[in-house]
PDB file of N, CA and C in Angstrom:
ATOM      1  N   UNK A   1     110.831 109.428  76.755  1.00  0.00           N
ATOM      2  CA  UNK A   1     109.555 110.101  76.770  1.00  0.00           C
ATOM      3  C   UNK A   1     109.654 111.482  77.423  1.00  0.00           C
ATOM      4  N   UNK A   2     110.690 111.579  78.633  1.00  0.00           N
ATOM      5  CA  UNK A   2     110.459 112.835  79.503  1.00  0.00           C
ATOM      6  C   UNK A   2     111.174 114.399  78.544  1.00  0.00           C
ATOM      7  N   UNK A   3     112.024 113.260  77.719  1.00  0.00           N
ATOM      8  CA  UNK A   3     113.013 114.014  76.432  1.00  0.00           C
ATOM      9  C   UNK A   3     111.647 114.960  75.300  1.00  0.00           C
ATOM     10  N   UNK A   4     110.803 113.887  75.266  1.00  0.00           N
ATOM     11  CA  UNK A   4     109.888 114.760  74.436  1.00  0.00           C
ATOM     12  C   UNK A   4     108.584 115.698  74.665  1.00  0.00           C
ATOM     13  N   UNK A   5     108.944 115.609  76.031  1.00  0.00           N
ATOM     14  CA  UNK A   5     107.731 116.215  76.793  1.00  0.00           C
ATOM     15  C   UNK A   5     108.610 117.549  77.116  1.00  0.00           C
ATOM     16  N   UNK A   6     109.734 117.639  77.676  1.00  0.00           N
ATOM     17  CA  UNK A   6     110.514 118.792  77.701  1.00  0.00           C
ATOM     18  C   UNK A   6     110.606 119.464  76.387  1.00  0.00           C
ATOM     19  N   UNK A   7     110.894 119.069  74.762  1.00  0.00           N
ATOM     20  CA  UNK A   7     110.766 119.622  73.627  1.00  0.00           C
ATOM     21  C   UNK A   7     110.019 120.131  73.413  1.00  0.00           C
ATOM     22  N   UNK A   8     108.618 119.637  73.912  1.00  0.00           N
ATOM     23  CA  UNK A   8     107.120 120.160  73.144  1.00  0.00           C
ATOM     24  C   UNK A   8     106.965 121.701  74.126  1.00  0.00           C
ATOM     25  N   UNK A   9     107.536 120.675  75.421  1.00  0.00           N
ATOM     26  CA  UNK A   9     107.122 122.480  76.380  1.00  0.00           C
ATOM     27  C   UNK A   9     108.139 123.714  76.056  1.00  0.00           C
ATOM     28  N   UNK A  10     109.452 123.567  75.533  1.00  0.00           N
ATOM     29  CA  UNK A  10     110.102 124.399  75.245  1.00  0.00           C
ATOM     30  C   UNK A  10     109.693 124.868  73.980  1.00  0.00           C
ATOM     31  N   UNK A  11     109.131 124.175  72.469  1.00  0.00           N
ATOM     32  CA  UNK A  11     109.319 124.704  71.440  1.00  0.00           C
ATOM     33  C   UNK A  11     107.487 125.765  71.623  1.00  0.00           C
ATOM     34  N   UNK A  12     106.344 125.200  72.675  1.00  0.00           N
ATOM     35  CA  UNK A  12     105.572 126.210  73.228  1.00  0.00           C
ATOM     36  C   UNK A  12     105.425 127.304  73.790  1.00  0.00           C
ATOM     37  N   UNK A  13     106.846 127.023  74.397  1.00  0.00           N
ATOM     38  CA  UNK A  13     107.233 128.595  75.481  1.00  0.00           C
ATOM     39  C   UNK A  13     107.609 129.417  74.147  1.00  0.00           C
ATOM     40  N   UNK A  14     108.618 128.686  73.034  1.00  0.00           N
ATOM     41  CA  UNK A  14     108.949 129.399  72.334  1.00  0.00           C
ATOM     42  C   UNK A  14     108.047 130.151  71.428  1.00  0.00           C
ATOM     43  N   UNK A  15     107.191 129.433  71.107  1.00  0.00           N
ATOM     44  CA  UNK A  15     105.961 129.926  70.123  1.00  0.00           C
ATOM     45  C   UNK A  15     104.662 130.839  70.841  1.00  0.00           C
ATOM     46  N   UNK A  16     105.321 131.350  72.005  1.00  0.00           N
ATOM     47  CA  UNK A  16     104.284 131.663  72.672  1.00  0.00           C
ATOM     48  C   UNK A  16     102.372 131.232  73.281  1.00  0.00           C
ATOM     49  N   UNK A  17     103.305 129.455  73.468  1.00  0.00           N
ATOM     50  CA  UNK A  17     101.730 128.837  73.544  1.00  0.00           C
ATOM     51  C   UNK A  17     101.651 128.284  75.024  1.00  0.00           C
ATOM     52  N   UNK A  18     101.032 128.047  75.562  1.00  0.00           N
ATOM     53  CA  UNK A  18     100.841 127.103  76.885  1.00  0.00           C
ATOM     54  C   UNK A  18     100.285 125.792  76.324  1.00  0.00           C
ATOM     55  N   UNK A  19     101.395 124.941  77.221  1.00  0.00           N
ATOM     56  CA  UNK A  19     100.051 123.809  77.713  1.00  0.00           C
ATOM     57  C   UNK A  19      99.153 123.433  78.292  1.00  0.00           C
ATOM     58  N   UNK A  20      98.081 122.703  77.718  1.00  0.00           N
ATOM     59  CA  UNK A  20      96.871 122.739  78.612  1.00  0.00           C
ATOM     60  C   UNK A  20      96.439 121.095  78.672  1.00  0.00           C
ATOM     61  N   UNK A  21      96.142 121.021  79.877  1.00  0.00           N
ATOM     62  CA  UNK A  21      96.066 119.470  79.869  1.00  0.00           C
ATOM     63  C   UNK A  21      94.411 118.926  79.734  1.00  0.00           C
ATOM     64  N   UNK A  22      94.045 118.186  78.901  1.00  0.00           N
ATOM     65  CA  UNK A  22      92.014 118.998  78.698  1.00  0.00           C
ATOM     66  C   UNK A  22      92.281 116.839  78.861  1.00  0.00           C
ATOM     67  N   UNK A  23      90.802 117.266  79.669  1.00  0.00           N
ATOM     68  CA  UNK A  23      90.246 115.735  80.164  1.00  0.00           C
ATOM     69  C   UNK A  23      88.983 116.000  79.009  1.00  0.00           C
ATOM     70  N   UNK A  24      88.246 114.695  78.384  1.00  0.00           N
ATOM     71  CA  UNK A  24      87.120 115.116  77.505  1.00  0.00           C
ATOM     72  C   UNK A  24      86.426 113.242  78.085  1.00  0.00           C
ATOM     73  N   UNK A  25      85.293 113.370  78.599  1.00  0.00           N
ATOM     74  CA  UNK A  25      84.801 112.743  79.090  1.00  0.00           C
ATOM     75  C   UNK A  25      83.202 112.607  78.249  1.00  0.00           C
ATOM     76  N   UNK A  26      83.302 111.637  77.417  1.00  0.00           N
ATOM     77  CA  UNK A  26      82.001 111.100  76.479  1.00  0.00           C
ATOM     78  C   UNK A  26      81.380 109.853  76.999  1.00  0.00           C
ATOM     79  N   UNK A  27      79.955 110.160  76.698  1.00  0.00           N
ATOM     80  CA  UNK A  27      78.935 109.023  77.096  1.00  0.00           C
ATOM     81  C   UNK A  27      77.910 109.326  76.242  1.00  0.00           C
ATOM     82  N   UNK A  28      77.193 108.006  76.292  1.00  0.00           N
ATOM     83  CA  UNK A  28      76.170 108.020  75.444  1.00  0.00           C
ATOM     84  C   UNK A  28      75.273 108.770  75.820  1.00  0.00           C
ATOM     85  N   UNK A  29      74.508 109.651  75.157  1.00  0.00           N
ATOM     86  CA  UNK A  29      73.009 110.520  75.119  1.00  0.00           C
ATOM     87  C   UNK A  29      72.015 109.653  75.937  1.00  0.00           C
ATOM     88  N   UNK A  30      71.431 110.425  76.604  1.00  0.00           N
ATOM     89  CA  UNK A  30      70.160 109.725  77.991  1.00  0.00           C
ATOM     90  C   UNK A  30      69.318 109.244  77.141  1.00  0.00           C
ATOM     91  N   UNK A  31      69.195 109.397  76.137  1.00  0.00           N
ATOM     92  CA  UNK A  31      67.751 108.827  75.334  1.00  0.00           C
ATOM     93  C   UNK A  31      68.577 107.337  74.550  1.00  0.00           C
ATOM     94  N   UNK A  32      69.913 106.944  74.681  1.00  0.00           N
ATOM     95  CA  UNK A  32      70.144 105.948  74.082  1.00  0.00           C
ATOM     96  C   UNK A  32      70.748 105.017  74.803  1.00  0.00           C
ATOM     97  N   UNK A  33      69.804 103.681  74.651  1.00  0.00           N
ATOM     98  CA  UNK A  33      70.442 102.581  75.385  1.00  0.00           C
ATOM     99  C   UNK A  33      71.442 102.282  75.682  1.00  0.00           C
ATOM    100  N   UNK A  34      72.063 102.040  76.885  1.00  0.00           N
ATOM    101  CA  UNK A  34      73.244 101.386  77.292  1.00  0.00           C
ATOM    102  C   UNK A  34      73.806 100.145  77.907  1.00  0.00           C
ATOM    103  N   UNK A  35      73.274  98.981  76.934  1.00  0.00           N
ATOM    104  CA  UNK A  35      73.160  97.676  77.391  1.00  0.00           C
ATOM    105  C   UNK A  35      74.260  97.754  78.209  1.00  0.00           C
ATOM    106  N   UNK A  36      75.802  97.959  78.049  1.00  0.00           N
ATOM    107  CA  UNK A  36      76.979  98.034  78.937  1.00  0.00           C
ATOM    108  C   UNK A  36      76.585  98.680  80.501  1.00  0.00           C
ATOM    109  N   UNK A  37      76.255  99.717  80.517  1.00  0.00           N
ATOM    110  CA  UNK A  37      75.705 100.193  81.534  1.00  0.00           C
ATOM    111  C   UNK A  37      74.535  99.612  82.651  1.00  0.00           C
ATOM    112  N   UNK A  38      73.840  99.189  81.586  1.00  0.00           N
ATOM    113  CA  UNK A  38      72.488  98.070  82.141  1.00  0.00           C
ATOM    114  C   UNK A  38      73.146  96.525  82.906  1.00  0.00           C
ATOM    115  N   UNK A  39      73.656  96.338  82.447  1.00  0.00           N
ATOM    116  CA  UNK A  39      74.257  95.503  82.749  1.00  0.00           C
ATOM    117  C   UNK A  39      75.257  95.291  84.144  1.00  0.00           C
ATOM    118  N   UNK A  40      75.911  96.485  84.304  1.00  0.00           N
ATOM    119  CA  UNK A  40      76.952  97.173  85.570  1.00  0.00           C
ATOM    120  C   UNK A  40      76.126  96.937  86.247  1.00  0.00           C
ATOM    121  N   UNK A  41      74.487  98.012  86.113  1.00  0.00           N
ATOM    122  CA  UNK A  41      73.583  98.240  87.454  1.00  0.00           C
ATOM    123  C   UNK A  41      73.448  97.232  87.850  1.00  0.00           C
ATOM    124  N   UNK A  42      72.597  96.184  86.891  1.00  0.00           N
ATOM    125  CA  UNK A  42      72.296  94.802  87.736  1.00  0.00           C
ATOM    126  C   UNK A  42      72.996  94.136  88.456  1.00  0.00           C
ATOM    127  N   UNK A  43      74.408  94.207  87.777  1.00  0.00           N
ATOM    128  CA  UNK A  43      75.465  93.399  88.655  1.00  0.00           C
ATOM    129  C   UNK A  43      75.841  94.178  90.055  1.00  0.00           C
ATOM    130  N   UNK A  44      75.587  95.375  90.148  1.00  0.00           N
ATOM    131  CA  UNK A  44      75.835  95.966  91.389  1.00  0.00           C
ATOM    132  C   UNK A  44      74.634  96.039  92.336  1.00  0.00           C
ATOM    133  N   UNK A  45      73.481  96.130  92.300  1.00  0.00           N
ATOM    134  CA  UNK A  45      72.315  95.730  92.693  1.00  0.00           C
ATOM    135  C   UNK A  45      71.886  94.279  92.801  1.00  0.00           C
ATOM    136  N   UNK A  46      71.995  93.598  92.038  1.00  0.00           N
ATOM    137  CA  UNK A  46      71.818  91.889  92.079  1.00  0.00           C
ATOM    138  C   UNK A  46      72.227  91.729  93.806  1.00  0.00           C
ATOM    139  N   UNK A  47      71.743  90.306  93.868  1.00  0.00           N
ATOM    140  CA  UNK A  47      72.091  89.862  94.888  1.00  0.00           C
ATOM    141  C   UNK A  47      73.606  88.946  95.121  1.00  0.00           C
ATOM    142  N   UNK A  48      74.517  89.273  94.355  1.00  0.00           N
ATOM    143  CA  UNK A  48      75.322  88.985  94.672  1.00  0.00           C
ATOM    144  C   UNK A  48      76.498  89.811  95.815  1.00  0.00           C
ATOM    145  N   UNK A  49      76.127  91.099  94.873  1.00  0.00           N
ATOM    146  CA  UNK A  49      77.095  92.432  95.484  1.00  0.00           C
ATOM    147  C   UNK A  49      76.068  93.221  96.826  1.00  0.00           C
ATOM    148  N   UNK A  50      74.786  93.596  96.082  1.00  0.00           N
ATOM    149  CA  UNK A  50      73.776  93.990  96.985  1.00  0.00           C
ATOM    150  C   UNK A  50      74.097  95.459  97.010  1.00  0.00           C
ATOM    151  N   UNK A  51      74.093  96.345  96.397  1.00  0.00           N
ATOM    152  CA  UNK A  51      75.018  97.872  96.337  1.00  0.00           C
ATOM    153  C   UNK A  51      73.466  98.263  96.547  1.00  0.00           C
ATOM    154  N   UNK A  52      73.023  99.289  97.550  1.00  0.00           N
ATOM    155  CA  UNK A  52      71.392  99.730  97.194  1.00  0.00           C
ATOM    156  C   UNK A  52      71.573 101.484  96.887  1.00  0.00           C
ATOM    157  N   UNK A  53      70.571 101.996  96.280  1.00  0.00           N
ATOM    158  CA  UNK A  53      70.468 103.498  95.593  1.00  0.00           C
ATOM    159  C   UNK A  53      71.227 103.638  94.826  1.00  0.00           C
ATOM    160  N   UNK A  54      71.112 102.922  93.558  1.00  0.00           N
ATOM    161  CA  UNK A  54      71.707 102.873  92.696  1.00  0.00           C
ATOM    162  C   UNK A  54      70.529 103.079  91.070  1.00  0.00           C
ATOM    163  N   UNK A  55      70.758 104.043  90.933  1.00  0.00           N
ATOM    164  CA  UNK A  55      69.241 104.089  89.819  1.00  0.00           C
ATOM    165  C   UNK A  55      69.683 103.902  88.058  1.00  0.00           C
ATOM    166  N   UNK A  56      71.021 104.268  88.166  1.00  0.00           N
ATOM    167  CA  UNK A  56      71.439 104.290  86.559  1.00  0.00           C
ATOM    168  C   UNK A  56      72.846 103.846  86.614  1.00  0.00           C
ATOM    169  N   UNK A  57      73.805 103.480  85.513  1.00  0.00           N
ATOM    170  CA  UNK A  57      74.889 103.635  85.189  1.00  0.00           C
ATOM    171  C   UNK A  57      74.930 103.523  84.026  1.00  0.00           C
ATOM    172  N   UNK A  58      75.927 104.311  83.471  1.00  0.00           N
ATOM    173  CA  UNK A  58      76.137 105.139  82.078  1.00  0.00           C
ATOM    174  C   UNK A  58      77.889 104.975  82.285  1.00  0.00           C
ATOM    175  N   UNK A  59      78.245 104.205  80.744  1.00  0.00           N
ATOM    176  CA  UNK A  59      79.457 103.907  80.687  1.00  0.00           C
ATOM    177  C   UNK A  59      79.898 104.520  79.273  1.00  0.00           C
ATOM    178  N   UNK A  60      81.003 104.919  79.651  1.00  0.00           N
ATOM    179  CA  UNK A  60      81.527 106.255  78.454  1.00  0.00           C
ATOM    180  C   UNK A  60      83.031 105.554  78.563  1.00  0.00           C
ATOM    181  N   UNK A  61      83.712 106.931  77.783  1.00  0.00           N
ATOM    182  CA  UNK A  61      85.295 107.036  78.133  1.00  0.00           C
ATOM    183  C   UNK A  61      85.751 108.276  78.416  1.00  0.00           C
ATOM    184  N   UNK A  62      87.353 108.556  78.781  1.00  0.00           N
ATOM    185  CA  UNK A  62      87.336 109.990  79.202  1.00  0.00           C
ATOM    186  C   UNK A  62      89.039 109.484  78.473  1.00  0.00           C
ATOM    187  N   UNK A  63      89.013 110.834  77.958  1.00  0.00           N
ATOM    188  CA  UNK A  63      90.506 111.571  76.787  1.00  0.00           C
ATOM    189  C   UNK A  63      91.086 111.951  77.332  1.00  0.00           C
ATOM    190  N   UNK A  64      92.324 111.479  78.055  1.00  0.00           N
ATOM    191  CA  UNK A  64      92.831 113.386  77.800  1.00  0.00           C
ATOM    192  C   UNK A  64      94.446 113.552  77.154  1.00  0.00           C
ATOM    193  N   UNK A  65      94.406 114.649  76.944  1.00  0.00           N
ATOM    194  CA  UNK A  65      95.266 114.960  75.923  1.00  0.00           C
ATOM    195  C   UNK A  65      95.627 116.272  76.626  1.00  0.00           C
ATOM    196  N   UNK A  66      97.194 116.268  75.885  1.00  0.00           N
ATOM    197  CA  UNK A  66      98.005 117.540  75.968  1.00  0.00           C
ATOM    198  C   UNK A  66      98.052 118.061  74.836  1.00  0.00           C
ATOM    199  N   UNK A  67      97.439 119.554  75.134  1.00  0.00           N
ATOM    200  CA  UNK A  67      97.259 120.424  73.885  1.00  0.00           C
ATOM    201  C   UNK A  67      98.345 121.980  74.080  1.00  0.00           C
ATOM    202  N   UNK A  68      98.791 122.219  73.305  1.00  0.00           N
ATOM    203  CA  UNK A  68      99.181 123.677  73.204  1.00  0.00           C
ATOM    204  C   UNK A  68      98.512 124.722  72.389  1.00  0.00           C
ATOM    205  N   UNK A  69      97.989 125.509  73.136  1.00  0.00           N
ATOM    206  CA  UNK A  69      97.551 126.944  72.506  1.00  0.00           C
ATOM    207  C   UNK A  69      97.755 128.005  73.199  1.00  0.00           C
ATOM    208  N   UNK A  70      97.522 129.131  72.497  1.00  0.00           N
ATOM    209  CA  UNK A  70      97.824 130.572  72.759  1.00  0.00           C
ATOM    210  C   UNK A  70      96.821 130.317  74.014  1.00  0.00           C
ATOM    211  N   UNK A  71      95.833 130.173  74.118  1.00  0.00           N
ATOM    212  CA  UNK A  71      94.922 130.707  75.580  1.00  0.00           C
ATOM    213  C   UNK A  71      93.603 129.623  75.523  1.00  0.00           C
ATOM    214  N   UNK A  72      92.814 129.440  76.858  1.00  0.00           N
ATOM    215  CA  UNK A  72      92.198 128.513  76.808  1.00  0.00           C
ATOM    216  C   UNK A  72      91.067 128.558  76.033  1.00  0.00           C
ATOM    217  N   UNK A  73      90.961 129.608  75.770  1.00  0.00           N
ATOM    218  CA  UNK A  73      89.321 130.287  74.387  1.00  0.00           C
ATOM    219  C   UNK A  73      90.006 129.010  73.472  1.00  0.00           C
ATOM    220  N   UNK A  74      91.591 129.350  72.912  1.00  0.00           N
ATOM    221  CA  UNK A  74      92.011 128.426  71.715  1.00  0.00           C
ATOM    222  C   UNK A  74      91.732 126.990  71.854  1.00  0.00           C
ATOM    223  N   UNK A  75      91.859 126.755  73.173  1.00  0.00           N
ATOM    224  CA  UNK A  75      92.641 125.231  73.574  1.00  0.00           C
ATOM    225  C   UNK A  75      90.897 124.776  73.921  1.00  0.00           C
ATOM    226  N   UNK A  76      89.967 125.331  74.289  1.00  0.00           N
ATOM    227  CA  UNK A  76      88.474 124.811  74.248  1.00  0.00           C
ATOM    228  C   UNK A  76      88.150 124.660  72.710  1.00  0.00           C
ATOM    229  N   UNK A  77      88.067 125.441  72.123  1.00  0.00           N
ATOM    230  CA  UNK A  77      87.680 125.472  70.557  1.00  0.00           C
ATOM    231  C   UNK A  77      88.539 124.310  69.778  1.00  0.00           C
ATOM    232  N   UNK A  78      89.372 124.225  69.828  1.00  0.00           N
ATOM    233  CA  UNK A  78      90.652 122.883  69.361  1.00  0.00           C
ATOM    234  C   UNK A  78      89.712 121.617  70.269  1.00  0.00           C
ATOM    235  N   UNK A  79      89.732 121.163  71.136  1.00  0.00           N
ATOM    236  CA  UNK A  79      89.320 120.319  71.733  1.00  0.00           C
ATOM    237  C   UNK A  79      87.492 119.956  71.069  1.00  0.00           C
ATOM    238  N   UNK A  80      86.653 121.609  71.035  1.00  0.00           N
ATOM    239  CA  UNK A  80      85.398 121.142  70.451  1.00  0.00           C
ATOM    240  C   UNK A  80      85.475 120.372  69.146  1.00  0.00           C
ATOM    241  N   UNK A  81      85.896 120.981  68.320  1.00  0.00           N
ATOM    242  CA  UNK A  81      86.843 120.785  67.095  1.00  0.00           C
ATOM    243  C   UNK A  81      86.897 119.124  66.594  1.00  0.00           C
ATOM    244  N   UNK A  82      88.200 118.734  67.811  1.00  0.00           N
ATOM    245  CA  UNK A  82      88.487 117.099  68.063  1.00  0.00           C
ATOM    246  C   UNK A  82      87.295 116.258  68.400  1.00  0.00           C
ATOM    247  N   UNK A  83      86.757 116.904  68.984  1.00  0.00           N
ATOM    248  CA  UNK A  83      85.317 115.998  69.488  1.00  0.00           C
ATOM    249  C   UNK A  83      84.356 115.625  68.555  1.00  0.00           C
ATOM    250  N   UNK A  84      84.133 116.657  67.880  1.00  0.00           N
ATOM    251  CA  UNK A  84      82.667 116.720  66.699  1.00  0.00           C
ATOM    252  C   UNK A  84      83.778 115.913  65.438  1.00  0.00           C
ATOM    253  N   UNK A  85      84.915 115.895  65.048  1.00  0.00           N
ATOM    254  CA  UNK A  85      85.481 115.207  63.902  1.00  0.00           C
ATOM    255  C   UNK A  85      85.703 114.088  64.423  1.00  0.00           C
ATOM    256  N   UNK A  86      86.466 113.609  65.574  1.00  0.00           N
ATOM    257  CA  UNK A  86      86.773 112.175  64.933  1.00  0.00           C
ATOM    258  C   UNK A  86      86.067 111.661  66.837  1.00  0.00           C
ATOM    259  N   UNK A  87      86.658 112.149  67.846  1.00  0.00           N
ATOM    260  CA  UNK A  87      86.677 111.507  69.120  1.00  0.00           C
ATOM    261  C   UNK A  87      85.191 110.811  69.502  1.00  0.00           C
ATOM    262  N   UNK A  88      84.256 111.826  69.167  1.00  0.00           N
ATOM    263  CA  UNK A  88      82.724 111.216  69.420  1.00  0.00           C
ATOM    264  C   UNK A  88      81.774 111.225  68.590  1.00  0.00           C
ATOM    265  N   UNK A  89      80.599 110.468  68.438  1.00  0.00           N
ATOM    266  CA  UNK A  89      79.829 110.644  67.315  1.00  0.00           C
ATOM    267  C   UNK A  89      78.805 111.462  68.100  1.00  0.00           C
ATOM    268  N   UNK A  90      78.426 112.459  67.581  1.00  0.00           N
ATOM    269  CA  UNK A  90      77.361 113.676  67.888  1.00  0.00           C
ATOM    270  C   UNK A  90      75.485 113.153  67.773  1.00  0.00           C
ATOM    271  N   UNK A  91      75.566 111.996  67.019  1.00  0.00           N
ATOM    272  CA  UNK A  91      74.298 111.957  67.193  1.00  0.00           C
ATOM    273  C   UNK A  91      74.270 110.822  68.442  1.00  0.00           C
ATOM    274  N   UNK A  92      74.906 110.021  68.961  1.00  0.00           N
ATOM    275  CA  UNK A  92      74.462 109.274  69.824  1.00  0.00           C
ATOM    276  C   UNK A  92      75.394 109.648  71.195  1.00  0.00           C
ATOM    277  N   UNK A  93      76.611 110.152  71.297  1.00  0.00           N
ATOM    278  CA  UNK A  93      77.165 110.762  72.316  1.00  0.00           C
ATOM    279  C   UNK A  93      77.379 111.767  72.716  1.00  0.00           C
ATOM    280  N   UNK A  94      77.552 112.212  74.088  1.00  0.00           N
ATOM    281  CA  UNK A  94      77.748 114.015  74.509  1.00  0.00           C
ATOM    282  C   UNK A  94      79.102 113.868  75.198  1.00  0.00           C
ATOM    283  N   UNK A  95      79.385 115.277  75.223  1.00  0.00           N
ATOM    284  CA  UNK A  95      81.006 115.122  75.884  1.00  0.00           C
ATOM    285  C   UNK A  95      81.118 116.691  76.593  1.00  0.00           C
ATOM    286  N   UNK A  96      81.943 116.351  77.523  1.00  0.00           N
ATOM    287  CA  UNK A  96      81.897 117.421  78.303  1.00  0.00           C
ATOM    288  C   UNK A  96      83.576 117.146  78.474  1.00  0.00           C
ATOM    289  N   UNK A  97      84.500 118.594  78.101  1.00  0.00           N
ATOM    290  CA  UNK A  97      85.589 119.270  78.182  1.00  0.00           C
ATOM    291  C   UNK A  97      85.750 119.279  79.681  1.00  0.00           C
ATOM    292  N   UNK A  98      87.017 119.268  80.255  1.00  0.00           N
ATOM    293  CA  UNK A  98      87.347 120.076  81.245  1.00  0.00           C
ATOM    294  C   UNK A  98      88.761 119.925  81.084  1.00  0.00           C
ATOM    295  N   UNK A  99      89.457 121.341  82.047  1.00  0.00           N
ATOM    296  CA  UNK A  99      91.165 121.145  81.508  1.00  0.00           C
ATOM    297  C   UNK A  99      91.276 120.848  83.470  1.00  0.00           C
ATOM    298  N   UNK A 100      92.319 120.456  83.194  1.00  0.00           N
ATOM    299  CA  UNK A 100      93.161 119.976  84.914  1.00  0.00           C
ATOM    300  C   UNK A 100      94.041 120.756  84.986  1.00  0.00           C
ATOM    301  N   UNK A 101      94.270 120.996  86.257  1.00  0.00           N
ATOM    302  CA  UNK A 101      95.882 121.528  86.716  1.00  0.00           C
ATOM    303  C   UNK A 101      96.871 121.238  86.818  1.00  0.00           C
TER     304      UNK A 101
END
Protein backbone atom coordinates (compact mmCIF):
# COMPACT_ATOMS: atom_id res chain seq x y z
CA UNK A 1 0.00 0.00 0.00
CA UNK A 2 2.83 2.54 1.14
CA UNK A 3 4.31 1.43 -2.60
CA UNK A 4 1.22 3.07 -4.04
CA UNK A 5 0.84 5.97 -2.09
CA UNK A 6 4.52 6.96 -2.90
CA UNK A 7 3.54 6.45 -6.92
CA UNK A 8 0.49 8.57 -6.82
CA UNK A 9 2.59 11.34 -4.88
CA UNK A 10 5.43 11.16 -7.28
CA UNK A 11 3.48 10.79 -10.64
CA UNK A 12 1.56 14.37 -8.89
CA UNK A 13 4.72 16.11 -8.19
CA UNK A 14 5.31 15.10 -11.68
CA UNK A 15 2.18 16.43 -13.25
CA UNK A 16 2.38 19.37 -11.34
CA UNK A 17 -0.55 18.53 -8.89
CA UNK A 18 -0.73 18.42 -5.03
CA UNK A 19 -2.37 16.30 -2.79
CA UNK A 20 -5.13 17.23 -0.91
CA UNK A 21 -6.61 15.26 1.71
CA UNK A 22 -10.65 16.56 1.69
CA UNK A 23 -12.86 15.13 4.68
CA UNK A 24 -16.72 15.46 3.21
CA UNK A 25 -19.01 15.07 6.06
CA UNK A 26 -22.98 14.40 4.97
CA UNK A 27 -26.14 14.37 6.99
CA UNK A 28 -29.48 14.47 6.50
CA UNK A 29 -31.30 18.02 5.84
CA UNK A 30 -32.95 19.53 9.30
CA UNK A 31 -36.31 19.28 7.79
CA UNK A 32 -35.87 15.38 7.36
CA UNK A 33 -36.44 12.80 9.83
CA UNK A 34 -33.83 10.92 11.44
CA UNK A 35 -35.30 7.92 13.05
CA UNK A 36 -31.37 6.73 13.50
CA UNK A 37 -30.64 9.84 15.20
CA UNK A 38 -33.95 9.83 17.26
CA UNK A 39 -33.23 6.99 18.48
CA UNK A 40 -29.26 7.78 19.77
CA UNK A 41 -30.99 10.84 21.70
CA UNK A 42 -33.31 8.70 23.61
CA UNK A 43 -30.83 6.21 24.35
CA UNK A 44 -28.51 8.88 25.67
CA UNK A 45 -31.09 10.77 27.64
CA UNK A 46 -33.23 7.68 28.76
CA UNK A 47 -32.74 6.61 32.03
CA UNK A 48 -30.43 4.22 31.53
CA UNK A 49 -27.30 6.41 30.49
CA UNK A 50 -28.94 9.74 31.87
CA UNK A 51 -26.63 12.17 29.46
CA UNK A 52 -28.65 15.73 30.21
CA UNK A 53 -28.57 18.88 27.44
CA UNK A 54 -28.84 16.98 24.86
CA UNK A 55 -31.52 18.45 22.31
CA UNK A 56 -30.79 16.67 18.88
CA UNK A 57 -28.64 14.05 17.22
CA UNK A 58 -28.16 13.86 13.58
CA UNK A 59 -26.35 10.83 12.17
CA UNK A 60 -24.52 11.15 8.80
CA UNK A 61 -21.16 9.85 7.42
CA UNK A 62 -17.90 11.56 6.76
CA UNK A 63 -15.50 10.66 3.32
CA UNK A 64 -12.46 11.28 3.00
CA UNK A 65 -10.49 10.88 0.19
CA UNK A 66 -7.17 11.67 -1.38
CA UNK A 67 -7.45 13.87 -4.25
CA UNK A 68 -4.82 15.43 -6.57
CA UNK A 69 -5.19 18.76 -8.19
CA UNK A 70 -3.46 21.69 -9.50
CA UNK A 71 -4.82 23.99 -6.45
CA UNK A 72 -7.51 23.85 -3.90
CA UNK A 73 -10.15 26.10 -6.19
CA UNK A 74 -9.59 22.52 -8.36
CA UNK A 75 -9.60 20.06 -5.54
CA UNK A 76 -13.03 21.95 -3.91
CA UNK A 77 -14.82 21.92 -7.31
CA UNK A 78 -13.76 17.99 -7.93
CA UNK A 79 -14.99 17.15 -4.50
CA UNK A 80 -18.46 19.44 -5.17
CA UNK A 81 -18.62 17.54 -8.31
CA UNK A 82 -18.30 13.93 -6.29
CA UNK A 83 -20.88 14.97 -3.92
CA UNK A 84 -23.87 16.14 -6.16
CA UNK A 85 -23.12 12.76 -8.61
CA UNK A 86 -22.82 9.88 -6.72
CA UNK A 87 -21.60 10.48 -2.70
CA UNK A 88 -24.94 12.28 -1.51
CA UNK A 89 -28.39 12.68 -2.56
CA UNK A 90 -29.09 16.57 -2.77
CA UNK A 91 -32.59 16.48 -2.07
CA UNK A 92 -32.52 14.87 1.33
CA UNK A 93 -28.74 15.42 2.39
CA UNK A 94 -26.17 18.40 2.90
CA UNK A 95 -22.48 18.07 3.01
CA UNK A 96 -19.94 20.17 4.05
CA UNK A 97 -16.16 19.84 2.43
CA UNK A 98 -13.22 20.44 4.47
CA UNK A 99 -9.49 19.50 3.49
CA UNK A 100 -6.99 18.45 6.59
CA UNK A 101 -3.43 18.86 7.00
Amino acid sequence: MKGIVKATVKKALKDNKKIFSVSIDIVLKSVILDPQGKAVKDALVGPLLGFAGISDVRIGKCIKIQLEAKNKKEATATAEDMCKKVLSNPVIEQYVIRFEK
